[in-house]
N, C-alpha and C. Protein backbone atom coordinates (compact mmCIF):
# COMPACT_ATOMS: atom_id res chain seq x y z
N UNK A 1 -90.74 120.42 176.26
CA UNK A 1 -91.03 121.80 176.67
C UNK A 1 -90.33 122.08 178.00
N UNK A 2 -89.45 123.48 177.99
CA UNK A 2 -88.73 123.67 179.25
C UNK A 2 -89.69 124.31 180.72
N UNK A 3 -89.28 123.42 181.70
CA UNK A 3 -90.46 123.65 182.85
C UNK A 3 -90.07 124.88 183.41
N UNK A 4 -90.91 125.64 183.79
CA UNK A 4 -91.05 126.63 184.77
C UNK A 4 -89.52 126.91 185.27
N UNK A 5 -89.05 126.41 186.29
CA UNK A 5 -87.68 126.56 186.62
C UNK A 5 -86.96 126.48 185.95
N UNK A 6 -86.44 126.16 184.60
CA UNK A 6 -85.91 126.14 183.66
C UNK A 6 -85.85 127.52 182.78
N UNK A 7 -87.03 127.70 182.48
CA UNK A 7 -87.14 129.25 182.07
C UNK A 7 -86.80 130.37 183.08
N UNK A 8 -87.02 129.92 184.16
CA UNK A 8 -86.16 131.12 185.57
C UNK A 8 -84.96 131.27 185.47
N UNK A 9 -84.08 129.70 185.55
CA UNK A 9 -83.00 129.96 185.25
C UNK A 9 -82.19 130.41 184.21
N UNK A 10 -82.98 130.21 183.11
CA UNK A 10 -82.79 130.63 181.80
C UNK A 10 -82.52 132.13 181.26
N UNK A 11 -83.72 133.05 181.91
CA UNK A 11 -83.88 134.56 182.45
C UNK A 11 -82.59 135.32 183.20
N UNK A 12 -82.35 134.32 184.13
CA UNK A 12 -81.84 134.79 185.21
C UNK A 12 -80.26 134.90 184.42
N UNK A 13 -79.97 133.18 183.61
CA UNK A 13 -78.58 133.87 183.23
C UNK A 13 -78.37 134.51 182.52
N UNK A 14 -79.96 134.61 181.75
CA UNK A 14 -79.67 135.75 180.19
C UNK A 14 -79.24 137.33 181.05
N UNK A 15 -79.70 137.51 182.38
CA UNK A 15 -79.48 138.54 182.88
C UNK A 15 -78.09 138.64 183.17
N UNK A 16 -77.73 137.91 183.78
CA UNK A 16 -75.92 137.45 184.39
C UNK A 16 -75.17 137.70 182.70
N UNK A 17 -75.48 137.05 182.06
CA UNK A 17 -74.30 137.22 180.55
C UNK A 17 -74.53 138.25 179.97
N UNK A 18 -75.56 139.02 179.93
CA UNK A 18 -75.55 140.40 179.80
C UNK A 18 -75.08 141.36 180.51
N UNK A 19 -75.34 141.35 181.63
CA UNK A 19 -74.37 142.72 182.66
C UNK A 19 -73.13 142.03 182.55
N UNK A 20 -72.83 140.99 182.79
CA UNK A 20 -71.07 140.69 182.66
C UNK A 20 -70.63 141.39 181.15
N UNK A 21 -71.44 140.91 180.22
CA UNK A 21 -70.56 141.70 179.06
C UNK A 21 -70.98 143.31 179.11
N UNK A 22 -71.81 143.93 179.76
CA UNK A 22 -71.89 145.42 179.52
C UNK A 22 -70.78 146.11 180.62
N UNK A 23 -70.87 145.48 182.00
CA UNK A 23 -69.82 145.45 183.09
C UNK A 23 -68.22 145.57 183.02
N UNK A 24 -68.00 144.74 181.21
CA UNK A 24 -66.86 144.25 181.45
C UNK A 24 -66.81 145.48 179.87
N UNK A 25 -67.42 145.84 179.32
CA UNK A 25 -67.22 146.68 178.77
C UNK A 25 -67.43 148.26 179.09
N UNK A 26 -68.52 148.57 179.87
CA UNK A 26 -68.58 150.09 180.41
C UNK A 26 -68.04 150.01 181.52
N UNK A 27 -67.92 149.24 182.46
CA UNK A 27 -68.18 149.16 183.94
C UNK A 27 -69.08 149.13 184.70
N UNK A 28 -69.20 149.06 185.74
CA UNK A 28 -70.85 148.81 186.66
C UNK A 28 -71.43 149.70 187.32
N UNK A 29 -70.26 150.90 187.16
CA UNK A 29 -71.08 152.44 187.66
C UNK A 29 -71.69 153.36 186.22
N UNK A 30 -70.97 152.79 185.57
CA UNK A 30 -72.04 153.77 183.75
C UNK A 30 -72.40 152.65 183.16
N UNK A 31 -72.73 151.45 183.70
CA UNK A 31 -73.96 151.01 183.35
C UNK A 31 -75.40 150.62 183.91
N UNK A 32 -76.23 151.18 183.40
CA UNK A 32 -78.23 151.50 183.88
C UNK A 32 -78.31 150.18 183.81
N UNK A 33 -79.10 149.30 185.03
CA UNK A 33 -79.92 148.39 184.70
C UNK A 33 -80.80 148.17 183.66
N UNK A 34 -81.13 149.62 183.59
CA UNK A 34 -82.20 149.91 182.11
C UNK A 34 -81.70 149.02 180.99
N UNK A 35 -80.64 149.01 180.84
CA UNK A 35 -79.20 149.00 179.32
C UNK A 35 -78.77 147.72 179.59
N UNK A 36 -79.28 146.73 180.70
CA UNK A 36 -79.03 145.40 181.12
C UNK A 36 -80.08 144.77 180.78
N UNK A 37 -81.17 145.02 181.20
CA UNK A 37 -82.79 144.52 180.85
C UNK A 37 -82.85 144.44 179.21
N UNK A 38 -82.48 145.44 178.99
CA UNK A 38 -82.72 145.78 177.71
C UNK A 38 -82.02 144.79 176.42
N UNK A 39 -80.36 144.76 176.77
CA UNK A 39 -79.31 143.60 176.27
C UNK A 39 -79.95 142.31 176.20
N UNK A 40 -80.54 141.91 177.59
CA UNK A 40 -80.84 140.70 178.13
C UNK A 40 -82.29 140.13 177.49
N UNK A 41 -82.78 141.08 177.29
CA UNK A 41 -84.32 140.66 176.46
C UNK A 41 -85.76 140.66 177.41
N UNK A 42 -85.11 140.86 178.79
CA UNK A 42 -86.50 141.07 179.78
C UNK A 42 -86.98 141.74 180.28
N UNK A 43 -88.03 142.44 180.97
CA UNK A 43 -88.43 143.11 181.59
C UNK A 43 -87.48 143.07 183.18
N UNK A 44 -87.94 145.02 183.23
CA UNK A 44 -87.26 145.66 184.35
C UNK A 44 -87.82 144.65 185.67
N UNK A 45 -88.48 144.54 185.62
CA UNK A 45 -89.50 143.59 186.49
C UNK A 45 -88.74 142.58 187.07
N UNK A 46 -88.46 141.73 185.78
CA UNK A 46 -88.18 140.48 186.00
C UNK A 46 -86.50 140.26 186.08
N UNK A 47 -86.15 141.53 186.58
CA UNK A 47 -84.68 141.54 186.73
C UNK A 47 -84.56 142.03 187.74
N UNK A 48 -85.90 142.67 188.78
CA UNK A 48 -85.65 142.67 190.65
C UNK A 48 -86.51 141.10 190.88
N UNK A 49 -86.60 140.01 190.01
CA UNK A 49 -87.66 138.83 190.34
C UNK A 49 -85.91 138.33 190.70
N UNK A 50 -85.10 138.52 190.21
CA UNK A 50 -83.56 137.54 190.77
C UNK A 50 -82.68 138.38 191.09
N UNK A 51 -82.72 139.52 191.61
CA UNK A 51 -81.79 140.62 192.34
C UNK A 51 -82.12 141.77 193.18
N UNK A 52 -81.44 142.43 193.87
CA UNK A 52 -82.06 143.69 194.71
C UNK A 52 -81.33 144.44 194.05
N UNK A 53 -80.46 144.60 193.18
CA UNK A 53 -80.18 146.10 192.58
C UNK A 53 -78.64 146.05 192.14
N UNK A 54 -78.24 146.80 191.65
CA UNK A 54 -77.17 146.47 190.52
C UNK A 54 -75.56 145.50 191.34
N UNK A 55 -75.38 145.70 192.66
CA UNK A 55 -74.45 145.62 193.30
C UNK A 55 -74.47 143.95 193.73
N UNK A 56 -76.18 143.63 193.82
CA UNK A 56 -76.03 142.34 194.41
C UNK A 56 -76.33 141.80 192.87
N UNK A 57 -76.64 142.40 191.20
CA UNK A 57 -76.11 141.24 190.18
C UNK A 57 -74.73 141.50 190.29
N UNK A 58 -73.73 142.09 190.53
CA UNK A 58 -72.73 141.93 190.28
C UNK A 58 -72.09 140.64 191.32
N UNK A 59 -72.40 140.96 192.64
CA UNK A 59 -72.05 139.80 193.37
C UNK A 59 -72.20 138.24 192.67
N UNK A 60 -73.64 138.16 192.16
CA UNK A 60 -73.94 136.98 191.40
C UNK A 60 -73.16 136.43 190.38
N UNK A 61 -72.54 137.59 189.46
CA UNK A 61 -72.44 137.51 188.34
C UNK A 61 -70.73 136.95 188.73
N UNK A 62 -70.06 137.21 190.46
CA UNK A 62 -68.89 136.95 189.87
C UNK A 62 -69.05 135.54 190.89
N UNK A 63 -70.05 135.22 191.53
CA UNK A 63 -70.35 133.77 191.88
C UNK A 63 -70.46 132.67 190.39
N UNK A 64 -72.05 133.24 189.66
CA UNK A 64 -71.77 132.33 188.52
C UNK A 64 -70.62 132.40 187.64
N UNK A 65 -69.76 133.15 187.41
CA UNK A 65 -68.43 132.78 186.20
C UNK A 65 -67.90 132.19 186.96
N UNK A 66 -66.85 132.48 188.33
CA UNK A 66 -66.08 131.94 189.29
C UNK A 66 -66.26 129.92 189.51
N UNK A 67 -67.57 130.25 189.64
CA UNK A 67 -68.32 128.68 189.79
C UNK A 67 -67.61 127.74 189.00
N UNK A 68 -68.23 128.84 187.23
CA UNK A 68 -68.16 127.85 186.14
C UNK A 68 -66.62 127.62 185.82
N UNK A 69 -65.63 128.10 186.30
CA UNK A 69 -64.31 128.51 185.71
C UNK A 69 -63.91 127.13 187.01
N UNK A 70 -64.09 127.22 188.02
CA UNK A 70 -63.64 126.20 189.25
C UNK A 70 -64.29 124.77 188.88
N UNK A 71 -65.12 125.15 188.39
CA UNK A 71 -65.93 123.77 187.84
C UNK A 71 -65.02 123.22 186.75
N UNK A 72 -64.79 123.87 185.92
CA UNK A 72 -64.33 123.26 184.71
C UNK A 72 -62.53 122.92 184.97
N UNK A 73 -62.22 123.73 185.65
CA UNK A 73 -60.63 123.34 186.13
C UNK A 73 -60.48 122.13 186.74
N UNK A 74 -61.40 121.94 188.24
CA UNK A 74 -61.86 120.19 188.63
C UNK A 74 -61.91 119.53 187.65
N UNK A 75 -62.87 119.83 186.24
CA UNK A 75 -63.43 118.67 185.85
C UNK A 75 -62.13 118.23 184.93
N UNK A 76 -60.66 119.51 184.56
CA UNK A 76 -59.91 118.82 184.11
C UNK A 76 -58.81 117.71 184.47
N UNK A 77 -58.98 118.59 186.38
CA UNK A 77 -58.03 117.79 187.51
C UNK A 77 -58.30 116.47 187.71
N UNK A 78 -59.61 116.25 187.29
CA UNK A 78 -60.31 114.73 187.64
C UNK A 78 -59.90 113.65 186.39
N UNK A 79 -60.28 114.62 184.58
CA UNK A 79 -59.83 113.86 183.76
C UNK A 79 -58.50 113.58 183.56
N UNK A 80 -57.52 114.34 183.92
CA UNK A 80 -55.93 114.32 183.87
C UNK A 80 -55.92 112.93 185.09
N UNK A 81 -56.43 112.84 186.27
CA UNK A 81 -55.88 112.09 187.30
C UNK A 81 -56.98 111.30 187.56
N UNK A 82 -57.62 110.41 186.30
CA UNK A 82 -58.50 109.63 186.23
C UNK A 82 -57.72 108.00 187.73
N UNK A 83 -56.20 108.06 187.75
CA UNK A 83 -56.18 106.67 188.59
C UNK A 83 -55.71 107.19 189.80
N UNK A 84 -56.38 108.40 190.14
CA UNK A 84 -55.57 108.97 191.51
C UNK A 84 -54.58 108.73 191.95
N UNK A 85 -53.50 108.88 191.09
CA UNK A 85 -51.91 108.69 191.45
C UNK A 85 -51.40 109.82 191.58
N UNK A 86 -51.87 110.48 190.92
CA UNK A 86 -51.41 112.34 190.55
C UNK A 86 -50.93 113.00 192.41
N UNK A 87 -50.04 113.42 192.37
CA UNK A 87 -49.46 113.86 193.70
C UNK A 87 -50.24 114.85 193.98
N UNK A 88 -50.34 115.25 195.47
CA UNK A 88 -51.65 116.36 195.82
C UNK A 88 -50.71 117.94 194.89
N UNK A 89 -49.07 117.66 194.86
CA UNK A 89 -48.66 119.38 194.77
C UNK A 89 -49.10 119.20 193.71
N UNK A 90 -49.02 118.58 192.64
CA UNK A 90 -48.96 117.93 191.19
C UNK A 90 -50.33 118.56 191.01
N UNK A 91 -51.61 117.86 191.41
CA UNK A 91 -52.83 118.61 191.41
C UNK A 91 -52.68 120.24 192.03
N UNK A 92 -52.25 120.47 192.92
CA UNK A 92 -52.37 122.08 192.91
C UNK A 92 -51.41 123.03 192.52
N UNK A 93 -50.39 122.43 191.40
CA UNK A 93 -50.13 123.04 190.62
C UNK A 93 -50.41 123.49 189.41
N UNK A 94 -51.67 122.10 188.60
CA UNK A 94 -52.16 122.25 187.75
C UNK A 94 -53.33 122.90 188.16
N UNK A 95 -54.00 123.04 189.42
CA UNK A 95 -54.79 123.98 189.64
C UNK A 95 -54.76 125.25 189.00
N UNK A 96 -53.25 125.56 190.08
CA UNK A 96 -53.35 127.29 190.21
C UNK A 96 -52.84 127.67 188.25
N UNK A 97 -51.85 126.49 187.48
CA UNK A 97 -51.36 126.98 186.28
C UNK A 97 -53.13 127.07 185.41
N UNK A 98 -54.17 126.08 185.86
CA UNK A 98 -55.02 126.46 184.89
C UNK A 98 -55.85 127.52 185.09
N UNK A 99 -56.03 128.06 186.38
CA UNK A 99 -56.92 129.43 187.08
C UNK A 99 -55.73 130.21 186.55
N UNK A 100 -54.67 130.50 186.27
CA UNK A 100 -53.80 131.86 185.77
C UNK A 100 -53.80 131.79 184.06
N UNK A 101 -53.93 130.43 183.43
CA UNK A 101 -54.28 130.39 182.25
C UNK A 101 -55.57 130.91 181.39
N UNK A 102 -56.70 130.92 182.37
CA UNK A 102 -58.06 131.25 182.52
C UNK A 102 -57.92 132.72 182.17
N UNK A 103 -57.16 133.10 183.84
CA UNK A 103 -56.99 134.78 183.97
C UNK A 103 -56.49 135.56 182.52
N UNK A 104 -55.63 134.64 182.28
CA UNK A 104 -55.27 135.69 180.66
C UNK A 104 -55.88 135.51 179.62
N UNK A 105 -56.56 134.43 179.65
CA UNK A 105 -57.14 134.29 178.09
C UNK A 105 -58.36 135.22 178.69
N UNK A 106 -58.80 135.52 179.39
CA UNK A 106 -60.37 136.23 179.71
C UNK A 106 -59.80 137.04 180.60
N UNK A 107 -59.34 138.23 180.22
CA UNK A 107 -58.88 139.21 181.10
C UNK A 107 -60.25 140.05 181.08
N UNK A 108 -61.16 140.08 180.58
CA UNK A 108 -62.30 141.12 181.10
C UNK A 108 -63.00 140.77 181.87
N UNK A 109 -63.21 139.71 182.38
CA UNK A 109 -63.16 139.06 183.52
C UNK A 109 -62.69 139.79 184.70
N UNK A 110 -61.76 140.00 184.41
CA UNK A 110 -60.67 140.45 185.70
C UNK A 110 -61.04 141.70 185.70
N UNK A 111 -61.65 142.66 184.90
CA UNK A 111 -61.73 143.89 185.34
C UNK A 111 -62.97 143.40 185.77
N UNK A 112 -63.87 143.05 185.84
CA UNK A 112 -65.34 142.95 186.43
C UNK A 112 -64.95 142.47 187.97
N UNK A 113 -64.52 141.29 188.11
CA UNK A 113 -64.60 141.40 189.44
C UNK A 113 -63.13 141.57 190.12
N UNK A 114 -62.23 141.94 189.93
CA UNK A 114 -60.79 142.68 190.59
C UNK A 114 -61.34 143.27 191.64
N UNK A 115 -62.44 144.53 191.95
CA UNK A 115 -62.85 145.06 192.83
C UNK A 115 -63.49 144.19 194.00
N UNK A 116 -63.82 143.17 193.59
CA UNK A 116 -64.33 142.57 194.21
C UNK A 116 -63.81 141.28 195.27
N UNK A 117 -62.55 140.96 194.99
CA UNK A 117 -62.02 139.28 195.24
C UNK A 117 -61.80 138.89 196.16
N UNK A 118 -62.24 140.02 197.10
CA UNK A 118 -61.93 139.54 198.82
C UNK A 118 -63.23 138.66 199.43
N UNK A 119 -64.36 139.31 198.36
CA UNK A 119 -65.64 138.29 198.79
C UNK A 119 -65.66 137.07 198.24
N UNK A 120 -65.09 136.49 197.13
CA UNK A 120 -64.94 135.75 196.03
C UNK A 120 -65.27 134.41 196.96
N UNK A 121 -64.48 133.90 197.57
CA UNK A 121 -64.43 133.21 198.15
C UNK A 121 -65.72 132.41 199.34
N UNK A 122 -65.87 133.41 200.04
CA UNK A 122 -67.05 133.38 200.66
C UNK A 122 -68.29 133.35 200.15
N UNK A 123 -68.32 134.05 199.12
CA UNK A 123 -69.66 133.91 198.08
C UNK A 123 -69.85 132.83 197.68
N UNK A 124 -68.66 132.26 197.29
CA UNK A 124 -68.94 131.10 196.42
C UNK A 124 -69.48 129.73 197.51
N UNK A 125 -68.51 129.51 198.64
CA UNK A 125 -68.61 128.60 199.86
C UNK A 125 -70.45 128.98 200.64
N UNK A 126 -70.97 130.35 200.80
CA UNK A 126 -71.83 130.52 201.68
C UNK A 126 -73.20 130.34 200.22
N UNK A 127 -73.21 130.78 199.60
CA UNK A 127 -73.84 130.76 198.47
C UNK A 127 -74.32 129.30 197.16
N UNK A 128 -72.83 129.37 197.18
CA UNK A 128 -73.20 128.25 196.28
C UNK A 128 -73.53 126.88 196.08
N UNK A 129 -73.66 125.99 195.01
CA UNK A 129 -74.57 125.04 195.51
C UNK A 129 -73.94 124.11 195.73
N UNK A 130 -74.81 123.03 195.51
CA UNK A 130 -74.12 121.70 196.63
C UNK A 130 -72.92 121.44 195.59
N UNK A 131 -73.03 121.23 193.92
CA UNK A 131 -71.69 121.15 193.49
C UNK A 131 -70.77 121.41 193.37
N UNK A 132 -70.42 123.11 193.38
CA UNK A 132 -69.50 123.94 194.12
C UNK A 132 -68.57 123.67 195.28
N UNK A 133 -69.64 123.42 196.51
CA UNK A 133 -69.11 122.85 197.56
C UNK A 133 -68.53 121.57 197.57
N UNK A 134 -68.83 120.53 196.96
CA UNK A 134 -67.92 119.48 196.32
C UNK A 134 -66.84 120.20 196.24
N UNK A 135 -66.73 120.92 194.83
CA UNK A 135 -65.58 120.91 194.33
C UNK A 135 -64.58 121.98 195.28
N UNK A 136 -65.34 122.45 196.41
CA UNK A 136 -64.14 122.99 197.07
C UNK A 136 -63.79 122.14 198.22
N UNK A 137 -64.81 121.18 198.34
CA UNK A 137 -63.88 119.89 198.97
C UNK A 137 -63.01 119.30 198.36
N UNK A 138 -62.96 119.34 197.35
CA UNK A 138 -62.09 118.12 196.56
C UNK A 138 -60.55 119.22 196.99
N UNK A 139 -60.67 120.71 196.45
CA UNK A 139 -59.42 121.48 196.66
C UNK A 139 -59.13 120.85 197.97
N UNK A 140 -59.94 121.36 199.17
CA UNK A 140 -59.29 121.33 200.46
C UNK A 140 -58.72 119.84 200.83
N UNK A 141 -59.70 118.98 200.31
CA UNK A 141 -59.08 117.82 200.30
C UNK A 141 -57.38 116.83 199.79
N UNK A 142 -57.44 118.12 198.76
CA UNK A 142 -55.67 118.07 198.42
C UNK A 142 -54.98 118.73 198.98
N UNK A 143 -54.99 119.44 199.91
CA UNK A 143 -54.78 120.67 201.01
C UNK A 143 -54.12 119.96 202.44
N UNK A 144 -55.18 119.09 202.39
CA UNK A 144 -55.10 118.01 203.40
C UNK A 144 -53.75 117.08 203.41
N UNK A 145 -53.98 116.38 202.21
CA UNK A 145 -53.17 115.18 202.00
C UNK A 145 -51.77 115.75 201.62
N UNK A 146 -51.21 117.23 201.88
CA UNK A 146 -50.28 118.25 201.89
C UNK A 146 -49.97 117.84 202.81
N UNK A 147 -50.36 117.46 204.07
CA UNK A 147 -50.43 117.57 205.65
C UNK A 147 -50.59 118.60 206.21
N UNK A 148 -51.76 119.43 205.48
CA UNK A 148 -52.12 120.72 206.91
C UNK A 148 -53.22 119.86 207.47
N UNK A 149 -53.98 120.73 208.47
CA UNK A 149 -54.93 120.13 209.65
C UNK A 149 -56.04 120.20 208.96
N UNK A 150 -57.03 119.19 208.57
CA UNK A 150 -58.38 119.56 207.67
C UNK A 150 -58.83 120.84 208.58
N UNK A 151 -58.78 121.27 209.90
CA UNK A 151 -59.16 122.43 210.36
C UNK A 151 -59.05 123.40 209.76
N UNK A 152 -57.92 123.64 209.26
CA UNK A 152 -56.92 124.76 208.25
C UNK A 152 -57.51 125.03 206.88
N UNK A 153 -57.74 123.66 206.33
CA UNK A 153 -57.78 123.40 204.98
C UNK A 153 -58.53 124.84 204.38
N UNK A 154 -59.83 125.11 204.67
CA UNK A 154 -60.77 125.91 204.22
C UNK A 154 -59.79 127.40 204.30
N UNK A 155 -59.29 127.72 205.20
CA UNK A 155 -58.55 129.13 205.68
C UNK A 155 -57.41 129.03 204.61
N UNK A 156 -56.49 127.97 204.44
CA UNK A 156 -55.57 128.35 203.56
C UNK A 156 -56.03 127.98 202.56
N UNK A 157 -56.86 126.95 201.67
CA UNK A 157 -57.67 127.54 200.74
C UNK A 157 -57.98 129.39 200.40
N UNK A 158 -58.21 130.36 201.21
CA UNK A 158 -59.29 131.18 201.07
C UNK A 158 -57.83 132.04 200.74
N UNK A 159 -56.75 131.98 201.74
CA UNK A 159 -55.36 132.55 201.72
C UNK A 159 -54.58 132.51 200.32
N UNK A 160 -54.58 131.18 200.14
CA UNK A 160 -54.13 130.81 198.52
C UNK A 160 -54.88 131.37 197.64
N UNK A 161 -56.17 131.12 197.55
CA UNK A 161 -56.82 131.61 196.39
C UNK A 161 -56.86 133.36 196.19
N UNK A 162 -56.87 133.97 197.69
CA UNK A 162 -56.54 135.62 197.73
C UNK A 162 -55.23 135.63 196.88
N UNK A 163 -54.41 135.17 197.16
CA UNK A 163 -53.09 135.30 196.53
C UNK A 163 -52.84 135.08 195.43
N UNK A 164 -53.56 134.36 194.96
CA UNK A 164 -52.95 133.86 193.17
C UNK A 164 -53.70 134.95 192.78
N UNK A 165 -55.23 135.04 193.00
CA UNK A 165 -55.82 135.94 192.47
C UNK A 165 -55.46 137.53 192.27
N UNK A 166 -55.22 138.15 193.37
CA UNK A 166 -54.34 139.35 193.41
C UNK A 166 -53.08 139.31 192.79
N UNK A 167 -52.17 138.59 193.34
CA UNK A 167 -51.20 139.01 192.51
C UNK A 167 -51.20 138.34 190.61
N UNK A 168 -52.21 137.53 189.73
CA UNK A 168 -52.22 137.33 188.94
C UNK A 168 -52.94 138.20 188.14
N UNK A 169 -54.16 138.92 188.84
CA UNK A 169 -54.52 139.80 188.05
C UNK A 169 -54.00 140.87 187.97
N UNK A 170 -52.99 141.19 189.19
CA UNK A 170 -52.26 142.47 188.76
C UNK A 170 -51.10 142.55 187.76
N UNK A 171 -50.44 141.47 187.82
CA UNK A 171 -50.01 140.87 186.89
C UNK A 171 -50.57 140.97 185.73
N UNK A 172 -51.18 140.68 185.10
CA UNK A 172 -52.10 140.26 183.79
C UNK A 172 -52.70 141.39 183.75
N UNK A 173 -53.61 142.53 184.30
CA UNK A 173 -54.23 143.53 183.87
C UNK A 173 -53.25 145.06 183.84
N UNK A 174 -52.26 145.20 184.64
CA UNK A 174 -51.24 146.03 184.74
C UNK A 174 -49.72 145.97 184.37
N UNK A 175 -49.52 144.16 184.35
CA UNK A 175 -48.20 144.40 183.96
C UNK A 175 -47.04 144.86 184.70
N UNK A 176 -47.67 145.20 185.93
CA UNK A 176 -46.34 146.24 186.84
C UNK A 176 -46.91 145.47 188.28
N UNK A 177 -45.88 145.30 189.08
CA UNK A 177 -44.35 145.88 189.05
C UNK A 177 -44.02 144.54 187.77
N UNK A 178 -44.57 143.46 188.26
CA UNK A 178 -43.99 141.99 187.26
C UNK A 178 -45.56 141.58 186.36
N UNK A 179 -44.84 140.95 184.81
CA UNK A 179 -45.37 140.62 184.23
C UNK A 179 -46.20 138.97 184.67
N UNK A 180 -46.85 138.81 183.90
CA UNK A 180 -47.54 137.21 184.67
C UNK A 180 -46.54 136.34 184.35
N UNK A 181 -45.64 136.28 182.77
CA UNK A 181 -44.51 135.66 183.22
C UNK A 181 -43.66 135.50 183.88
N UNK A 182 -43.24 137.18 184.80
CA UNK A 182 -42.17 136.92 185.11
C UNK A 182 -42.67 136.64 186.61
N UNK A 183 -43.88 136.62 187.35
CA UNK A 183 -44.20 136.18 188.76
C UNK A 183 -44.81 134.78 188.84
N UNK A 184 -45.04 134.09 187.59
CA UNK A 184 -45.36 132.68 187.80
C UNK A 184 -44.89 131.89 188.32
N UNK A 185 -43.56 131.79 188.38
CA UNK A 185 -43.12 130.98 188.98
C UNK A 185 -42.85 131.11 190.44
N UNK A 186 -43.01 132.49 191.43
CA UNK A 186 -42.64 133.05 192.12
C UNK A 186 -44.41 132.57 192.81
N UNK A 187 -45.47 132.18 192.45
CA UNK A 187 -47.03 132.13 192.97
C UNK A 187 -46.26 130.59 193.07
N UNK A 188 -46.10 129.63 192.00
CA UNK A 188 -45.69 128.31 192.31
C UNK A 188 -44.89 127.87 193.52
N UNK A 189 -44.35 129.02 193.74
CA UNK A 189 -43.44 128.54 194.80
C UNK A 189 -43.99 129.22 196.43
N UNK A 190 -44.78 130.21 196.26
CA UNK A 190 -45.19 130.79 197.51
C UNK A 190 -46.21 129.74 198.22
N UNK A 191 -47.35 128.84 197.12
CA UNK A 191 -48.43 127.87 197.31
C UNK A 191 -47.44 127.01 197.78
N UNK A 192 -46.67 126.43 197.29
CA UNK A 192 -46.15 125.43 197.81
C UNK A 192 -45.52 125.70 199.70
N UNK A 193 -44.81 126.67 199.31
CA UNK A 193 -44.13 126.95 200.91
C UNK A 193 -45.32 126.96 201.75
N UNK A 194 -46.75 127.69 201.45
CA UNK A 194 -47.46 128.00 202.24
C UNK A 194 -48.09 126.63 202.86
N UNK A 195 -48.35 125.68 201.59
CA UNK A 195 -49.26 124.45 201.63
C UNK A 195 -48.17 123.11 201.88
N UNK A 196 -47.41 122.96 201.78
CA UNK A 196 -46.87 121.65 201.63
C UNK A 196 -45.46 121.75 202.27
């Protein structure tokens, strides 16, 4: 039987996977919390019990995908470079190619939080939990062994990730001025100049 906290969290993401898909289909100004509660299966109630109002689920909502998408990219960086030989650019190239691979296969994604990606970062670092923060040690930690100053690491982390992100989703959701093909290689090479 699932305990108490289990069913919170349970609630809480049925709430999160519902406004992300109504979000990513109406948008987050014509869609009613009402029409979220409702998707989600819970009471109005129990959807200010894990939010203050439509702006801070959206904040959440692009902490938990962001999380799960950084999570799962680590967890491929770790299985690819099971004997830690893998070169740090080597790892943050397969980084940034699997976060732009992400971006296109789940472009509604990108319209949900595009408005948002300047907080992205900070949300995730001030917010999130202790595994998160791992895994953005592990980034900065290849950041490092680049030879910037671990002082740095976190800042050009936050610099890089502004950058792929912006220019990949504009890329990928607009198409203009350059397609995601034709600026990929042009992000590969800006990370590198910037980092290494």
């Amino acid at each position: 039987m699932p305990s108490v906290e289990e069913n919170k969290l349970k609630k809480r993401n049925k709430i999160l996977d519902a406004a992300y898909n109504l979000f990513a289909k109406n948008g987050i100004n014509t869609t009613p919390i009402d029409e979220v509660v409702k998707c989600a299966g819970v009471a109005k109630g129990t959807f200010y019990l894990y939010f203050h109002d439509k702006y801070d689920l959206m904040d959440q909502i692009i902490l938990y995908k962001s999380a799960a998408i950084i999570k799962s990219v680590i967890a491929q960086m770790k299985n690819i470079n099971t004997d830690n030989k893998m070169e740090a650019i080597d790892q943050l190239t397969f980084f940034v190619d699997a976060i732009i691979d992400y971006m296109i296969e789940n472009k509604e994604m990108l319209s949900v939080i595009s408005e948002k990606s300047s907080i992205l970062y900070s949300l995730i670092i001030d917010n999130g939990d202790d595994n998160i923060k791992l895994d953005f040690d592990y980034l900065t930690d290849i950041i490092v062994k680049l030879g910037n100053p671990p002082e740095n690491a976190k800042k050009l982390l936050l610099l890089v990730s502004t950058m792929i992100f912006t220019t990949a989703s504009n890329a990928i959701l607009s198409r203009s001025p350059f397609t995601i093909e034709e600026i990929r290689p042009e992000i590969h090479l800006a990370v590198k100049k910037m980092l290494a």
